[in-house]
C-alpha atoms as a PDB file:
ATOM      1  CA  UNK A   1      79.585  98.587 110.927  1.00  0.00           C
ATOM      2  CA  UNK A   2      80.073  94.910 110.403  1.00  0.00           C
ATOM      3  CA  UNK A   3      77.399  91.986 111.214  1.00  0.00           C
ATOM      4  CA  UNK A   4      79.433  88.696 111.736  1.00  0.00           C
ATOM      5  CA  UNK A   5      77.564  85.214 110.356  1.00  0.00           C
ATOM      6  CA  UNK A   6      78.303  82.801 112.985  1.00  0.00           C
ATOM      7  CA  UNK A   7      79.017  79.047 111.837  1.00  0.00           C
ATOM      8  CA  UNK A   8      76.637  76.356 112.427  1.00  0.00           C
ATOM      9  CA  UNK A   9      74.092  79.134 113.262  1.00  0.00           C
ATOM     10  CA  UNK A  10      71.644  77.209 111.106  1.00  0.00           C
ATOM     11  CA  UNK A  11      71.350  79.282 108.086  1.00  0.00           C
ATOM     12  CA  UNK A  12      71.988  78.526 104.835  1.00  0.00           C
ATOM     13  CA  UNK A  13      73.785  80.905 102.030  1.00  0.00           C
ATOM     14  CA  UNK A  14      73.653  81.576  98.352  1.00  0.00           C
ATOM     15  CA  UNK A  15      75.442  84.285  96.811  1.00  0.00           C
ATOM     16  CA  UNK A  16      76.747  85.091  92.858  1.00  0.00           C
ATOM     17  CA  UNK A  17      80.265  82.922  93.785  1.00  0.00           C
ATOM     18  CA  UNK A  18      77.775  79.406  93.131  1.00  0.00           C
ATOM     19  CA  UNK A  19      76.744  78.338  90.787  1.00  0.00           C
ATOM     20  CA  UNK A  20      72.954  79.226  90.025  1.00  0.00           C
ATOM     21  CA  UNK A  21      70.441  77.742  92.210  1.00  0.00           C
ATOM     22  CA  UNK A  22      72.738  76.153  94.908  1.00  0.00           C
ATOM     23  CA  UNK A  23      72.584  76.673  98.458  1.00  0.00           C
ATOM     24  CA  UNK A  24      75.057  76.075 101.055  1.00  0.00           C
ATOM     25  CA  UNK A  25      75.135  76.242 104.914  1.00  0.00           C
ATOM     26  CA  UNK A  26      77.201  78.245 107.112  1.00  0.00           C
ATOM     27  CA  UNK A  27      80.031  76.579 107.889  1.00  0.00           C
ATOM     28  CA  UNK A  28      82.592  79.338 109.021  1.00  0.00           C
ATOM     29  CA  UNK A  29      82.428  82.682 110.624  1.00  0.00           C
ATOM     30  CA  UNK A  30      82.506  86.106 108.347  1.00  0.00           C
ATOM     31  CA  UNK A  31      81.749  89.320 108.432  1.00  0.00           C
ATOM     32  CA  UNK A  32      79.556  91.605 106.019  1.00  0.00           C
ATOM     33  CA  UNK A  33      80.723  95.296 106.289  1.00  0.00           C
ATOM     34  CA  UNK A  34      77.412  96.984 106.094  1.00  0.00           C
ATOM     35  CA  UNK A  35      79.004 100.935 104.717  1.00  0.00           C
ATOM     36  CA  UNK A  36      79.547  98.152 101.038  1.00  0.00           C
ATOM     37  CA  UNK A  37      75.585  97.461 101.161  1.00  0.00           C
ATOM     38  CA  UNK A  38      73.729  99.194  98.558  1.00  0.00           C
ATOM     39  CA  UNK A  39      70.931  97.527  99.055  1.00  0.00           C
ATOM     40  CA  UNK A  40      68.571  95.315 101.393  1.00  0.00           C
ATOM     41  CA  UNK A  41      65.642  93.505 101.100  1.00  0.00           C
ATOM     42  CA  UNK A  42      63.624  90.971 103.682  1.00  0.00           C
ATOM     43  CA  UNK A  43      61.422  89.135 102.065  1.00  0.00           C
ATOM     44  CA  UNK A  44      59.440  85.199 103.015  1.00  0.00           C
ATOM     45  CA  UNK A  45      59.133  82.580 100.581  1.00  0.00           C
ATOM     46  CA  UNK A  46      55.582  81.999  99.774  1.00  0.00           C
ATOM     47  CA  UNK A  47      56.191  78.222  98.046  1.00  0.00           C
ATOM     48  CA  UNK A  48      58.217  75.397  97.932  1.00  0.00           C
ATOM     49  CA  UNK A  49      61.803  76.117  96.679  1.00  0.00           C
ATOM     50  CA  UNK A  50      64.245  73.581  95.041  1.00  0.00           C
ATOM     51  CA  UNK A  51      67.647  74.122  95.673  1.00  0.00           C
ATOM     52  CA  UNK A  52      71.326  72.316  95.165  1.00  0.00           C
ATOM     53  CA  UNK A  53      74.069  71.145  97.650  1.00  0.00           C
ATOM     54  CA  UNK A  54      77.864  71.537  96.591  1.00  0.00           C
ATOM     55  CA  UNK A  55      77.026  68.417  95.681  1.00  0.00           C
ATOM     56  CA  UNK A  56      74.088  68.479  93.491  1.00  0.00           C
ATOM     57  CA  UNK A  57      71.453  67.142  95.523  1.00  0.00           C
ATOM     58  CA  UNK A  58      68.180  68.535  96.165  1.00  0.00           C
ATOM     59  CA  UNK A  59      67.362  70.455  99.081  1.00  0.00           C
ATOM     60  CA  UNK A  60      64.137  71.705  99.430  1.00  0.00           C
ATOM     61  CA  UNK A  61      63.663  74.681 100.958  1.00  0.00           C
ATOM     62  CA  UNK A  62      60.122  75.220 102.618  1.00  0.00           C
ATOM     63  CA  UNK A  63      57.426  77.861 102.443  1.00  0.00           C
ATOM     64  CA  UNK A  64      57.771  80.592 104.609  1.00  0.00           C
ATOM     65  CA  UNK A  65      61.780  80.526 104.986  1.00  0.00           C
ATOM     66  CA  UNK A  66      62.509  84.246 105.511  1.00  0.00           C
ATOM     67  CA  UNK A  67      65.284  85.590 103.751  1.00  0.00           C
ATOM     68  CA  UNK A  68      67.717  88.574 103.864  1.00  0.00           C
ATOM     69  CA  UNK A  69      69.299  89.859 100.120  1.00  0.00           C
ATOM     70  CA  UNK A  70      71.917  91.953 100.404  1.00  0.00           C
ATOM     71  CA  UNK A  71      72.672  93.544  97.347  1.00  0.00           C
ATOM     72  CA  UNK A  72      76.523  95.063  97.191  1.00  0.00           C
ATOM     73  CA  UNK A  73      77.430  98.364  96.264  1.00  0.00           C
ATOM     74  CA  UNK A  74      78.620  98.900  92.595  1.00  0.00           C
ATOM     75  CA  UNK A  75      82.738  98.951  93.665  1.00  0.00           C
ATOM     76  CA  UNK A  76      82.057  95.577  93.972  1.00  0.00           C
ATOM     77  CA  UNK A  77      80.604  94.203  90.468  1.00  0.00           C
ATOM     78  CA  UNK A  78      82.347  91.977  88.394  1.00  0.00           C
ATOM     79  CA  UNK A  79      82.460  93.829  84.903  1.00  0.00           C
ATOM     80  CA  UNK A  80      82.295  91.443  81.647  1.00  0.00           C
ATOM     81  CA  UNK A  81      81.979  91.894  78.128  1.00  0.00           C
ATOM     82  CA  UNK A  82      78.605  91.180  76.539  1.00  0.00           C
ATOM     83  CA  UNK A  83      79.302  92.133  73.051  1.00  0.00           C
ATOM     84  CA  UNK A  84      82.215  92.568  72.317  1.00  0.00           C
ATOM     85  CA  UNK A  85      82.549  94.030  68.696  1.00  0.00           C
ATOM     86  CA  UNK A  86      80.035  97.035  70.319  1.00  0.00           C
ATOM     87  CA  UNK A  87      81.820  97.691  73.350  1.00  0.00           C
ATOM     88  CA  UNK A  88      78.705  96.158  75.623  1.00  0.00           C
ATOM     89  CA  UNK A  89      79.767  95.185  79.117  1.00  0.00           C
ATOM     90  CA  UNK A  90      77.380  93.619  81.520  1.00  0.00           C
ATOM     91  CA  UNK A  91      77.929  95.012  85.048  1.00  0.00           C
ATOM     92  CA  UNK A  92      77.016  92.511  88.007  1.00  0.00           C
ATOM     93  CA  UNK A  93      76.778  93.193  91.020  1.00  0.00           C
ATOM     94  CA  UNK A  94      77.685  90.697  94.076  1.00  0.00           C
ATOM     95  CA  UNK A  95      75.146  89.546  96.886  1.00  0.00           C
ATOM     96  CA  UNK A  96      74.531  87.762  99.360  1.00  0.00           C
ATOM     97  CA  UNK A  97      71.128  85.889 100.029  1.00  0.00           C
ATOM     98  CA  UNK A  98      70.654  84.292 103.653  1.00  0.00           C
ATOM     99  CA  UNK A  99      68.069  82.094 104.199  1.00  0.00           C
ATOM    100  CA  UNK A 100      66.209  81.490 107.640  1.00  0.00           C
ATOM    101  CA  UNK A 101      64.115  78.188 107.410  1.00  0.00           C
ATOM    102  CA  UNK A 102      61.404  78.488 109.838  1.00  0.00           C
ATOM    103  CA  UNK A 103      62.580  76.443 112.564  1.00  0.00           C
ATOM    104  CA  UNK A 104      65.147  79.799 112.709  1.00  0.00           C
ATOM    105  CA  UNK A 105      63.447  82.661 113.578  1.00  0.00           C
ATOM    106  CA  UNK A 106      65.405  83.483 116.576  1.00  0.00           C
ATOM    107  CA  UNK A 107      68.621  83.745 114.512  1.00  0.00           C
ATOM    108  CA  UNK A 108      66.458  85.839 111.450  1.00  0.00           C
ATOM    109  CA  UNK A 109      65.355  88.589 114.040  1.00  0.00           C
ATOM    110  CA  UNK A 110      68.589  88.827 115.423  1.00  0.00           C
ATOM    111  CA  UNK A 111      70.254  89.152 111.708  1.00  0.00           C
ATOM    112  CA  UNK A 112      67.486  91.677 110.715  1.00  0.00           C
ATOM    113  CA  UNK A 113      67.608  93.556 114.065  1.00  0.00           C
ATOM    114  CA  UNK A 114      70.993  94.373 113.760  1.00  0.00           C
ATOM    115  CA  UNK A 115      70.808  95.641 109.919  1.00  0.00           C
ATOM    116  CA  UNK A 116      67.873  97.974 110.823  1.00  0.00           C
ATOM    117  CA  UNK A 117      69.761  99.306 113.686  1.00  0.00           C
ATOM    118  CA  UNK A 118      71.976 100.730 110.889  1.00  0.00           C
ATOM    119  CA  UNK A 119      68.938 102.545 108.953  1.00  0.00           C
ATOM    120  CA  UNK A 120      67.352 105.799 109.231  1.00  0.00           C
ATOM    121  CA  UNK A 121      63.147 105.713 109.386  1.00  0.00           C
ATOM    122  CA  UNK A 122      61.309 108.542 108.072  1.00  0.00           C
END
């Protein structure tokens, strides 16, 4: 099952392609195939969060932006070598973080109603 991330939907992105602590928006349709999820968490920002532009300037993002983390399965990790004279390798696994400021709701239950559609409650 795929979810597609519709451009100019008014969320904003970060994933393990940026560079640490940036933040982009949306700005083209994709899809996420959800069988290459390992894992998924929801979760709301309880403070004030400073992020980066592609071009380096601030962008604040404010307390209680929801966001969805989805952690990709192990097939695909980017595999590097920590050590190399002991044969240490430092697995990494990609993700993708979407965040929902709070003037977004609408487009955060629709995101997170479609992922749970594809779990299994017990």
């Amino acid at each position: 099952m795929f979810i597609k991330i519709k451009k100019k939907s008014g969320l904003y992105m970060e994933h393990n392609g940026l560079e640490k602590r940036h933040l982009v928006p949306v700005t083209s349709n994709f899809l996420i195939n959800l069988e290459q999820v390992a894992e998924v968490s929801f979760y709301t920002i309880k403070e004030n969060k400073i992020r980066f532009d592609l071009e380096d300037r601030e962008f604040r993002v404010p307390v209680h932006t929801r966001v969805i983390h989805l952690q990709m399965a192990y097939p695909y990790a980017q595999v590097s070598d920590v050590h190399s004279n002991n044969k240490t390798s430092l697995v990494q696994r990609c993700y993708y973080k979407f965040y929902c400021l709070p003037e977004e709701d609408t487009q955060y239950e629709v995101l997170r109603s479609k992922i749970e559609e594809f779990v299994l409650n017990l």
